[in-house]
PDB file of N, CA and C in Angstrom:
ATOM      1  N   UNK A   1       7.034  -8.947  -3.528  1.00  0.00           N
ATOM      2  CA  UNK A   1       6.196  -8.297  -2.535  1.00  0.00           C
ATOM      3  C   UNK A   1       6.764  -6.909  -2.264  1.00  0.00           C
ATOM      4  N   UNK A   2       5.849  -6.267  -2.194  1.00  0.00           N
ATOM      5  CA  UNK A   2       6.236  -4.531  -2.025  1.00  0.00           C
ATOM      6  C   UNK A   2       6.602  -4.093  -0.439  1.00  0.00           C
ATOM      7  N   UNK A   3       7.679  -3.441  -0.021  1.00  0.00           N
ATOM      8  CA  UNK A   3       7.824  -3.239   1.353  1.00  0.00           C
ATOM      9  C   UNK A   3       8.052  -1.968   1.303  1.00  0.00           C
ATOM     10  N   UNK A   4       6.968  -1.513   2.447  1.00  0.00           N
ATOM     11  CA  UNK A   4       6.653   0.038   2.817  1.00  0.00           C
ATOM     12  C   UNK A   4       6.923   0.385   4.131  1.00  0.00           C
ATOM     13  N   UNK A   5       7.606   1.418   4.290  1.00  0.00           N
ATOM     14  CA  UNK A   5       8.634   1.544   5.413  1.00  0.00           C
ATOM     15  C   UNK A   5       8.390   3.367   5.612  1.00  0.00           C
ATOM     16  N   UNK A   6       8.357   3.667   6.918  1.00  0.00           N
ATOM     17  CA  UNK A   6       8.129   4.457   7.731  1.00  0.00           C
ATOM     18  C   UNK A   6       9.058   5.810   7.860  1.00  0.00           C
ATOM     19  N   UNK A   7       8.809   6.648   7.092  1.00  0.00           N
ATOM     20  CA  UNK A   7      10.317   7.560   6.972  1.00  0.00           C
ATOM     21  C   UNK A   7      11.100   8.264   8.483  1.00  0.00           C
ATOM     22  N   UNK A   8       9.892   8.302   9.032  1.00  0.00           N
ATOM     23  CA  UNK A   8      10.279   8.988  10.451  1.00  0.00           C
ATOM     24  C   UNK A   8      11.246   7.656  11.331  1.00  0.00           C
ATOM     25  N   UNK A   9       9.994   6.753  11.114  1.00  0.00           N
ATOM     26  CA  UNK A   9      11.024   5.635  12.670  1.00  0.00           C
ATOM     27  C   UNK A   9      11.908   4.297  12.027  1.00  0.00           C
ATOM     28  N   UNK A  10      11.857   4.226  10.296  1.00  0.00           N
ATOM     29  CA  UNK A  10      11.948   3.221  10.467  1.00  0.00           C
ATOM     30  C   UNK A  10      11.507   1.740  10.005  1.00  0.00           C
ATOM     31  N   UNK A  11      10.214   1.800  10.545  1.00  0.00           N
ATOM     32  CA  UNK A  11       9.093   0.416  10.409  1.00  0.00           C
ATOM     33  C   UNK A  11       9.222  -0.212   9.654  1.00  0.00           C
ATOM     34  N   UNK A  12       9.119  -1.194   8.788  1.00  0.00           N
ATOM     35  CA  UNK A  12       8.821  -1.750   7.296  1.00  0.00           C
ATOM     36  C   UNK A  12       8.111  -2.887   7.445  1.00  0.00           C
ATOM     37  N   UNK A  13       7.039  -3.017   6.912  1.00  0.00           N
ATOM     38  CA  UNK A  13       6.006  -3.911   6.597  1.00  0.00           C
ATOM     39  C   UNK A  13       5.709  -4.425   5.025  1.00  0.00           C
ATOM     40  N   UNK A  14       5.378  -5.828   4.985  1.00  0.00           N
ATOM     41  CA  UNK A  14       5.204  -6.402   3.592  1.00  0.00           C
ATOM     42  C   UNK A  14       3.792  -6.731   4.098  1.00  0.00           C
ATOM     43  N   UNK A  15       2.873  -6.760   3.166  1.00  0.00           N
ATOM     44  CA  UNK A  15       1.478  -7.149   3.106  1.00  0.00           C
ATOM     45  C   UNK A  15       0.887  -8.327   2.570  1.00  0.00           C
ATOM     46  N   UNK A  16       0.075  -9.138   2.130  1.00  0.00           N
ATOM     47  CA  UNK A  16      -0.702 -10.091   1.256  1.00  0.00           C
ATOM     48  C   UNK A  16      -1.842  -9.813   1.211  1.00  0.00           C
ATOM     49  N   UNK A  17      -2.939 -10.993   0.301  1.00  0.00           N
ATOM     50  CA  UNK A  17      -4.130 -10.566   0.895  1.00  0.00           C
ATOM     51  C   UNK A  17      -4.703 -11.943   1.807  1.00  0.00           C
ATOM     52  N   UNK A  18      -5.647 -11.522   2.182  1.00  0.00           N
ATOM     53  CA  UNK A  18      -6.228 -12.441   3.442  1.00  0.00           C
ATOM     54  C   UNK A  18      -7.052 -13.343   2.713  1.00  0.00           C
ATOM     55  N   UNK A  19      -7.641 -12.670   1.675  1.00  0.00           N
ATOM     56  CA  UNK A  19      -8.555 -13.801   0.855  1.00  0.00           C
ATOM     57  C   UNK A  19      -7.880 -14.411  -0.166  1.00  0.00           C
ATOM     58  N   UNK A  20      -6.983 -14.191  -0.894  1.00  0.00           N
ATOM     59  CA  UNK A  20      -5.826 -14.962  -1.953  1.00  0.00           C
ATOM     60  C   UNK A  20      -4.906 -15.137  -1.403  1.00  0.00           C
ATOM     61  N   UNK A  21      -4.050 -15.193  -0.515  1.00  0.00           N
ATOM     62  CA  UNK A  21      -2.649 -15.123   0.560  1.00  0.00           C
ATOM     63  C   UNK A  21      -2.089 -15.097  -1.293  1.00  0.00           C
ATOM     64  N   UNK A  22      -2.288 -13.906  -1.733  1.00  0.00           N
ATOM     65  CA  UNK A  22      -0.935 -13.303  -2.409  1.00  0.00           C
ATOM     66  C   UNK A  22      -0.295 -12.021  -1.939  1.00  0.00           C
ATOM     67  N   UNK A  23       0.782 -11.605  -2.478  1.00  0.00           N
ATOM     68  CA  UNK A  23       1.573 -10.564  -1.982  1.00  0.00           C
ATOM     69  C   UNK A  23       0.987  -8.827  -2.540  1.00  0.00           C
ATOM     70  N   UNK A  24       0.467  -8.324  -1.911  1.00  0.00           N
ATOM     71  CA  UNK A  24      -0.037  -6.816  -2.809  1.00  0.00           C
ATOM     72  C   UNK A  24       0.892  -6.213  -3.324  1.00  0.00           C
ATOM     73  N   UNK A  25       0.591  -5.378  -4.428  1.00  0.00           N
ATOM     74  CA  UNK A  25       0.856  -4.520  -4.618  1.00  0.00           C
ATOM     75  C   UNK A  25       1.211  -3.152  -4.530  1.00  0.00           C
ATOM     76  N   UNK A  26       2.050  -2.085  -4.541  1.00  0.00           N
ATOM     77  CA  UNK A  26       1.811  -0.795  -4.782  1.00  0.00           C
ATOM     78  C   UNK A  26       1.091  -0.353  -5.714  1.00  0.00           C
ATOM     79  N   UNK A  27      -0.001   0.532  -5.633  1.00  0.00           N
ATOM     80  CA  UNK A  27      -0.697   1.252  -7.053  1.00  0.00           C
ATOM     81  C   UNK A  27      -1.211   2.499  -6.356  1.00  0.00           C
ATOM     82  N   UNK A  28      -1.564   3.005  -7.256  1.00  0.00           N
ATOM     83  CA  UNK A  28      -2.600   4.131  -7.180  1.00  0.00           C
ATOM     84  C   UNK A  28      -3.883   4.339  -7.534  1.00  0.00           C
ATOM     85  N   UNK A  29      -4.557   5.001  -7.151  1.00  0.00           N
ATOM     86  CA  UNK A  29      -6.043   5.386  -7.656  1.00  0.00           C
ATOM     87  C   UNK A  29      -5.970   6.618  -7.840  1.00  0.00           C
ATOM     88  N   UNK A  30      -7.101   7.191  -8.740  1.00  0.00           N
ATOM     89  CA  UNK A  30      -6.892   8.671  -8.992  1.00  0.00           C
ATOM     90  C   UNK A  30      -8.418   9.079  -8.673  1.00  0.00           C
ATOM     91  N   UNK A  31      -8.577  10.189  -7.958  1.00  0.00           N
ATOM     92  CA  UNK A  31     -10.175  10.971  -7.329  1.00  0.00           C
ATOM     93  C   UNK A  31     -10.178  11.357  -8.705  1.00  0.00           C
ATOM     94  N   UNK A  32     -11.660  11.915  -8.016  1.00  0.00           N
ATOM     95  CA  UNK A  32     -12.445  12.730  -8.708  1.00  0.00           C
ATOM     96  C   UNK A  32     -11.891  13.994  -8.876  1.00  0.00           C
ATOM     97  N   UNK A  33     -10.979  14.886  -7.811  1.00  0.00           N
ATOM     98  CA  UNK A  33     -10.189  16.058  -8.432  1.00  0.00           C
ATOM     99  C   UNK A  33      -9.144  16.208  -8.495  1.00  0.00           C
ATOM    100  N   UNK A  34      -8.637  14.362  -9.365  1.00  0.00           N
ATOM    101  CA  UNK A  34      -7.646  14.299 -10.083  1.00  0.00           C
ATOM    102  C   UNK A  34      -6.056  14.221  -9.177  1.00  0.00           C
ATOM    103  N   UNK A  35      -6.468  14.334  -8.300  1.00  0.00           N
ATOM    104  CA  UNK A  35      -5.405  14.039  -6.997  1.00  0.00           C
ATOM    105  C   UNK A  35      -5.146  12.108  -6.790  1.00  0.00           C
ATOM    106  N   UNK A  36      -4.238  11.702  -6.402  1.00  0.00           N
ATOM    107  CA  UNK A  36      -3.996  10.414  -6.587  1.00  0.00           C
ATOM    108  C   UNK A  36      -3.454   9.557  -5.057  1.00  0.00           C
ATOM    109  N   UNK A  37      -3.813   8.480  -4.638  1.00  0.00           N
ATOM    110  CA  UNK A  37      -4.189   8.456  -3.141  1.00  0.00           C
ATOM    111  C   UNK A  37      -3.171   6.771  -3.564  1.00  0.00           C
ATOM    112  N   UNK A  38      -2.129   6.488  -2.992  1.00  0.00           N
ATOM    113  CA  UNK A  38      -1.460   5.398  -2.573  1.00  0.00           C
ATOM    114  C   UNK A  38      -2.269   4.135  -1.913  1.00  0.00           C
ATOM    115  N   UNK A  39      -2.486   3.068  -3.239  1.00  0.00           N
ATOM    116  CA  UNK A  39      -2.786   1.856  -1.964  1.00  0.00           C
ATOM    117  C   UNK A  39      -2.154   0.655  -2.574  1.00  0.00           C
ATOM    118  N   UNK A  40      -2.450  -0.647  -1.637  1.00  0.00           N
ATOM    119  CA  UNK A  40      -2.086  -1.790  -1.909  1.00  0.00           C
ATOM    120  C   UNK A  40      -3.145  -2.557  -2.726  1.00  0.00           C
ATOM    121  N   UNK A  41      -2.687  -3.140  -3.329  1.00  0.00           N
ATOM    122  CA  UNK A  41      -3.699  -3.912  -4.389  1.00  0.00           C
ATOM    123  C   UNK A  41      -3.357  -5.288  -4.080  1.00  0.00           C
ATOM    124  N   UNK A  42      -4.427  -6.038  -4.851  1.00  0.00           N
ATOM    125  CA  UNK A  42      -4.232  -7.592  -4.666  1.00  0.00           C
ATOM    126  C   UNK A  42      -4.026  -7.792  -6.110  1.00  0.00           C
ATOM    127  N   UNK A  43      -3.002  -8.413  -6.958  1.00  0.00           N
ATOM    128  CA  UNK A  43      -3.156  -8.609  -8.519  1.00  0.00           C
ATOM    129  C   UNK A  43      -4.131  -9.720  -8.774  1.00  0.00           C
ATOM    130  N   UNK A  44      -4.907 -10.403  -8.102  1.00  0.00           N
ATOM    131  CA  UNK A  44      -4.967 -11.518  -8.157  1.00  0.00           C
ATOM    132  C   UNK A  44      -7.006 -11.526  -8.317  1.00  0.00           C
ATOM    133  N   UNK A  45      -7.313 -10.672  -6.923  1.00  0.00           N
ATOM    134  CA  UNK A  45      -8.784 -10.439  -6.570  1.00  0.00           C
ATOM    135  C   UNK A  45      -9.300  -8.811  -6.846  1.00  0.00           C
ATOM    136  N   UNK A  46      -7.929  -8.096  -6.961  1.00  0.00           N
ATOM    137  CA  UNK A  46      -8.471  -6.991  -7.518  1.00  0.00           C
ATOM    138  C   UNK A  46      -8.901  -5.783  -6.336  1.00  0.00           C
ATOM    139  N   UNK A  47      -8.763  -6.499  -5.137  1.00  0.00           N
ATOM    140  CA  UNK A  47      -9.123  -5.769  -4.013  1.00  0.00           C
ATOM    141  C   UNK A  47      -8.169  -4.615  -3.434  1.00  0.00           C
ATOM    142  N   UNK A  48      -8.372  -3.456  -3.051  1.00  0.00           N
ATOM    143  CA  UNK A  48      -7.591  -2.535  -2.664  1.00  0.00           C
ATOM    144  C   UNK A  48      -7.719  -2.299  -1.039  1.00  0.00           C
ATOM    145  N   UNK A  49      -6.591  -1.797  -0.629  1.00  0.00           N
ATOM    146  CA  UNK A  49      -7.021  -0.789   0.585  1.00  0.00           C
ATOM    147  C   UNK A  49      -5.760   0.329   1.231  1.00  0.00           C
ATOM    148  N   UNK A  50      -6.096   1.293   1.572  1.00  0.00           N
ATOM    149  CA  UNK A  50      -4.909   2.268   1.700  1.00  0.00           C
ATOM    150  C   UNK A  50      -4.139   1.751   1.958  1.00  0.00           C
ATOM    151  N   UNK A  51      -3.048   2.517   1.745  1.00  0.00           N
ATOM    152  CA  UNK A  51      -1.602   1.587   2.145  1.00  0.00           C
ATOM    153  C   UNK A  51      -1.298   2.124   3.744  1.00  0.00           C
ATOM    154  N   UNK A  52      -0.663   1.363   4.203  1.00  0.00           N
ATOM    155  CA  UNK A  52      -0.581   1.102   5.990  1.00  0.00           C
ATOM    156  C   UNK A  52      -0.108   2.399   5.877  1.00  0.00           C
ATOM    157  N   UNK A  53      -0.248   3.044   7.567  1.00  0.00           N
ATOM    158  CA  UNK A  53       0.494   4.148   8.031  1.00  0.00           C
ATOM    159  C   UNK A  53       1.174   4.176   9.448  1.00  0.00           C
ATOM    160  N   UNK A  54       1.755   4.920   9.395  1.00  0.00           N
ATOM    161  CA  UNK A  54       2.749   4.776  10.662  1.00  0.00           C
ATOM    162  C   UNK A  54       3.086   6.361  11.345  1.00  0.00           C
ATOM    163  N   UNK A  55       3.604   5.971  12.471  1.00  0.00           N
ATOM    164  CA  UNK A  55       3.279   7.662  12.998  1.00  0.00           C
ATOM    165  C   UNK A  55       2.939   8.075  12.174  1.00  0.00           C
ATOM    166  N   UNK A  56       1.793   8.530  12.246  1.00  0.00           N
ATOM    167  CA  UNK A  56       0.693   9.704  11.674  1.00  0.00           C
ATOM    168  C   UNK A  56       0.889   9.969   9.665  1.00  0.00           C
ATOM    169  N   UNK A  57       1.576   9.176   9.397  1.00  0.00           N
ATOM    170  CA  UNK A  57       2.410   9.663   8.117  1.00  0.00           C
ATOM    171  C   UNK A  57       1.738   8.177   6.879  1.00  0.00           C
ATOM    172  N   UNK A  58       1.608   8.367   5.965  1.00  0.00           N
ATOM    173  CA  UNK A  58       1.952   7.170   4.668  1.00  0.00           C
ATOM    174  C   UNK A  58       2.769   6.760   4.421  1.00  0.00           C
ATOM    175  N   UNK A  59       3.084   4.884   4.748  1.00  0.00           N
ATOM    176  CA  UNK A  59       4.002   4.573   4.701  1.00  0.00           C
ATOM    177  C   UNK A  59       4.472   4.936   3.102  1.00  0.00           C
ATOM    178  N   UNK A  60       5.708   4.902   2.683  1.00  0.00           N
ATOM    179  CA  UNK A  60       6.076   5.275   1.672  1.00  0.00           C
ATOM    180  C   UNK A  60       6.849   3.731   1.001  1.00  0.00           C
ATOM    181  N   UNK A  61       6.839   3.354  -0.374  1.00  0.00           N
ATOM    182  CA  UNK A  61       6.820   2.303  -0.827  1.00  0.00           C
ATOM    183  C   UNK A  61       7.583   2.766  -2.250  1.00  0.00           C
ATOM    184  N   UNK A  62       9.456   1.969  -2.319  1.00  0.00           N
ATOM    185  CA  UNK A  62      10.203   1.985  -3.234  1.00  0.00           C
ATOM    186  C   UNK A  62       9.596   0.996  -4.632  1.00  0.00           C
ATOM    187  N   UNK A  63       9.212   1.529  -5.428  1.00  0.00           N
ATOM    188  CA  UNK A  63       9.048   0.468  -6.553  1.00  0.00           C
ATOM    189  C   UNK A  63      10.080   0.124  -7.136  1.00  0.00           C
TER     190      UNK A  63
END
């Protein structure tokens, strides 16, 4: 399980998903102008969603 932690305070959070209770992932997606946006994935259902944030910031996630 991937743990994403808060550079300013701290925080660290591990995720799953709600519909597979498996553990997400770190990944990426890449836009349309090629810029690339941090989220959690499910390996399992395939489902994404940004990765958590904390004061105002993206949590940041050691692979």
């Amino acid at each position: 399980m991937e743990t994403y932690s808060c550079e300013k305070c701290g925080m660290s959070v591990n995720a799953s998903c709600g519909k597979c209770d498996v553990p997400l992932e770190n990944g990426y997606i890449s836009l349309e102008d090629g810029s690339q946006v941090q989220v959690s994935k499910c390996p399992s259902c395939e489902g994404k969603i940004k990765s958590p944030q904390c004061c105002g910031l993206d949590m940041s996630c050691a692979m």
